[in-house]
C-alpha atoms as a PDB file:
ATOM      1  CA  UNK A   1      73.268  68.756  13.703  1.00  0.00           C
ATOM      2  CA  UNK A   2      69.901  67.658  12.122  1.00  0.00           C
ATOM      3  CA  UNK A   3      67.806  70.497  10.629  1.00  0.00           C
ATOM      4  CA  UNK A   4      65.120  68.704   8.845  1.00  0.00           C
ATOM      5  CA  UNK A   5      61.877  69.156   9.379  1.00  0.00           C
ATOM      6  CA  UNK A   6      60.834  65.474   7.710  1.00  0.00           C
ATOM      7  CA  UNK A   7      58.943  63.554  10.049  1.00  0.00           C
ATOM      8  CA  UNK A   8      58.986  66.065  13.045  1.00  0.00           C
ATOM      9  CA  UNK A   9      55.141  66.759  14.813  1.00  0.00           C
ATOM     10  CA  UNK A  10      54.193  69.902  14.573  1.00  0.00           C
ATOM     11  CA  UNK A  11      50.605  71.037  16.307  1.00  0.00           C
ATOM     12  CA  UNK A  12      49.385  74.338  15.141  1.00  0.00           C
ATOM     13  CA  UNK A  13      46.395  76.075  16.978  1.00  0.00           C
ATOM     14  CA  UNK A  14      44.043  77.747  14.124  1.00  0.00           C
ATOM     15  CA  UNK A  15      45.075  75.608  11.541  1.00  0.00           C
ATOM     16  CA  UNK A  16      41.179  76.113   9.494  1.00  0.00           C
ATOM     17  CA  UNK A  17      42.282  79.771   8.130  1.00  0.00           C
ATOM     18  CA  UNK A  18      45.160  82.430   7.945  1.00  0.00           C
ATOM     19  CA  UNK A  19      48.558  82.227   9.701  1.00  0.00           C
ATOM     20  CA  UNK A  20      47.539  78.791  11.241  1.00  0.00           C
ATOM     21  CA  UNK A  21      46.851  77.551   7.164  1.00  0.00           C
ATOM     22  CA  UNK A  22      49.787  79.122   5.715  1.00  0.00           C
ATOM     23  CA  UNK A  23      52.037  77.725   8.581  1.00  0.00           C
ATOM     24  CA  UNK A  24      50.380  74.308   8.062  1.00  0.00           C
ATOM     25  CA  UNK A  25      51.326  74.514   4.328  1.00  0.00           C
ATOM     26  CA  UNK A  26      54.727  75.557   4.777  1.00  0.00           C
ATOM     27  CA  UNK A  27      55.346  72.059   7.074  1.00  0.00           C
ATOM     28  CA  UNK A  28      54.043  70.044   4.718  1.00  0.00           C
ATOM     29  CA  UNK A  29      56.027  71.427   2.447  1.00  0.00           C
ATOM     30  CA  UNK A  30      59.125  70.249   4.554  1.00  0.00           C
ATOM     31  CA  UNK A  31      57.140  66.370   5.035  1.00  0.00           C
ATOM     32  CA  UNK A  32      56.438  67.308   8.303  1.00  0.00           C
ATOM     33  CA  UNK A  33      53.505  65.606  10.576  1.00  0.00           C
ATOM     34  CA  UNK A  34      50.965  67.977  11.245  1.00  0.00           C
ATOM     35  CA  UNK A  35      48.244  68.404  13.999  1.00  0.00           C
ATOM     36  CA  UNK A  36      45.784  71.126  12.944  1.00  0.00           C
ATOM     37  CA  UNK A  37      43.633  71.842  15.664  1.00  0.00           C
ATOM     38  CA  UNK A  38      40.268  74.302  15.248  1.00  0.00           C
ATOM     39  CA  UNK A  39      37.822  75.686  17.213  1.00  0.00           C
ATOM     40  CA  UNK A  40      34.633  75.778  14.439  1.00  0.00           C
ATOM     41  CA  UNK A  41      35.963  75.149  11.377  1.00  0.00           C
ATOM     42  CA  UNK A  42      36.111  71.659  10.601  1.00  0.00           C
ATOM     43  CA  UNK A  43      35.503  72.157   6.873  1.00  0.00           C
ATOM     44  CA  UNK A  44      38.547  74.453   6.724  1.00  0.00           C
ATOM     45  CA  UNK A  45      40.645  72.637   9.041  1.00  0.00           C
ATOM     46  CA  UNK A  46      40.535  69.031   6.625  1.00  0.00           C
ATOM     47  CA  UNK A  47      40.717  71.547   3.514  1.00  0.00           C
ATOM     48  CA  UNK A  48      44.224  72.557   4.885  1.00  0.00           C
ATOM     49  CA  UNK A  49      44.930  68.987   6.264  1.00  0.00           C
ATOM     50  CA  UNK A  50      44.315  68.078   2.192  1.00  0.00           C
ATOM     51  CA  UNK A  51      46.468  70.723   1.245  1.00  0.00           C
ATOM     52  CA  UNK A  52      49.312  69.339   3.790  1.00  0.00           C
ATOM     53  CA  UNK A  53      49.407  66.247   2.300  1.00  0.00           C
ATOM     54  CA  UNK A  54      49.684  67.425  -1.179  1.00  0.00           C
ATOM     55  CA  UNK A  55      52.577  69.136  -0.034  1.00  0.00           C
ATOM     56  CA  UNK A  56      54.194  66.300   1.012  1.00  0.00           C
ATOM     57  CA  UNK A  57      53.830  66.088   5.170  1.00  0.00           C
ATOM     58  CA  UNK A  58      50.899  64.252   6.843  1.00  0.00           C
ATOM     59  CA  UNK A  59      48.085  65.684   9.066  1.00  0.00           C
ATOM     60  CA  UNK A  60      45.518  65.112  11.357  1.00  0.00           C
ATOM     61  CA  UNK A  61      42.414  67.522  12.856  1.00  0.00           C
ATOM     62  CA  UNK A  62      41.934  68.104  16.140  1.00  0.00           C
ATOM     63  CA  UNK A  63      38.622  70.136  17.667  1.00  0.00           C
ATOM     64  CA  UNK A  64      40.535  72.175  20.412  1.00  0.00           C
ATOM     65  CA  UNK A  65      38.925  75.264  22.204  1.00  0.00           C
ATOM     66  CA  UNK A  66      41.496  77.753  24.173  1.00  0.00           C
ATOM     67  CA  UNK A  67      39.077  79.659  25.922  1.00  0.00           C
ATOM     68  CA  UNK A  68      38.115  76.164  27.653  1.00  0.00           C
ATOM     69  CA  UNK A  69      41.850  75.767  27.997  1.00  0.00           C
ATOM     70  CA  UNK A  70      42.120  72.158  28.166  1.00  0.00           C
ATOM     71  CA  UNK A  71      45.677  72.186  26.926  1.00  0.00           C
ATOM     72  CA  UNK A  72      46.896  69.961  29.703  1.00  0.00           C
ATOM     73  CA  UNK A  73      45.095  67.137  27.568  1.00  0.00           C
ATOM     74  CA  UNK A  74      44.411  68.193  24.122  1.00  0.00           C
ATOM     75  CA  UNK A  75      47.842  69.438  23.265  1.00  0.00           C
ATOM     76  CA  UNK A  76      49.362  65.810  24.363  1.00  0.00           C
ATOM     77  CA  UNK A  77      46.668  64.164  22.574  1.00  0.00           C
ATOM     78  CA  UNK A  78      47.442  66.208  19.422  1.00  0.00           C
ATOM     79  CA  UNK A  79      51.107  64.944  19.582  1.00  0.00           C
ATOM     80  CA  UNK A  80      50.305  61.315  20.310  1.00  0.00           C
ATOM     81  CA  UNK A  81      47.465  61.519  17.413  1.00  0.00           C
ATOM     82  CA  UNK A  82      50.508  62.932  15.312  1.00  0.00           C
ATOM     83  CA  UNK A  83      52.627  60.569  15.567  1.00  0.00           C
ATOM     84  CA  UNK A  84      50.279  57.756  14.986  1.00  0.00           C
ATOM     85  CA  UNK A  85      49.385  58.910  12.305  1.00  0.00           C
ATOM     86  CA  UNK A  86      52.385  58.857  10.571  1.00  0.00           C
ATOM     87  CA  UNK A  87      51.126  55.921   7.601  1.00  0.00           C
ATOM     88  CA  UNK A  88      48.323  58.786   6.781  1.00  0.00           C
ATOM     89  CA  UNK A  89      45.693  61.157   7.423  1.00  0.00           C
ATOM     90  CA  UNK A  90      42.954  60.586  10.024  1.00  0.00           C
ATOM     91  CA  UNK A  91      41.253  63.798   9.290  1.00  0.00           C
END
């Protein structure tokens, strides 16, 4: 059974700051491809993205708003973008 984390997507809602950032870190750590979406935070949303890839993963930003709850397209989009972006970041 495969248990690595290496190359898997990985979308993470309030990525900019806190438990979303620290996840973030954590998959980059483990070369993971990261979707980071935020609300407002753009600056601290391509700070982590940064901080992903110096861990190791790769990452891209997303501007995603639950309260508009738009998941049944954003979320998709985030995973698509993801995997794209798998030669780099397009933060």
């Amino acid at each position: 059974m495969e248990t690595s984390l290496a190359d898997r997507v990985v979308v993470i809602t309030g990525g900019s700051s806190g438990i979303g950032r620290a996840t973030a870190r954590a998959f980059g750590r483990e070369r993971s491809r990261v979707a980071l979406t935020y609300r407002t935070n753009l600056k601290g949303a391509k700070s982590c993205a940064e901080e992903v890839e110096t861990a190791g993963g790769t990452a891209i930003t997303l501007p995603f708003d639950g309260a508009a709850l738009t998941c049944s397209s954003t979320v998709p989009a985030a995973v698509t973008g993801t995997r794209r972006g798998a030669a780099g970041s397009r933060t």
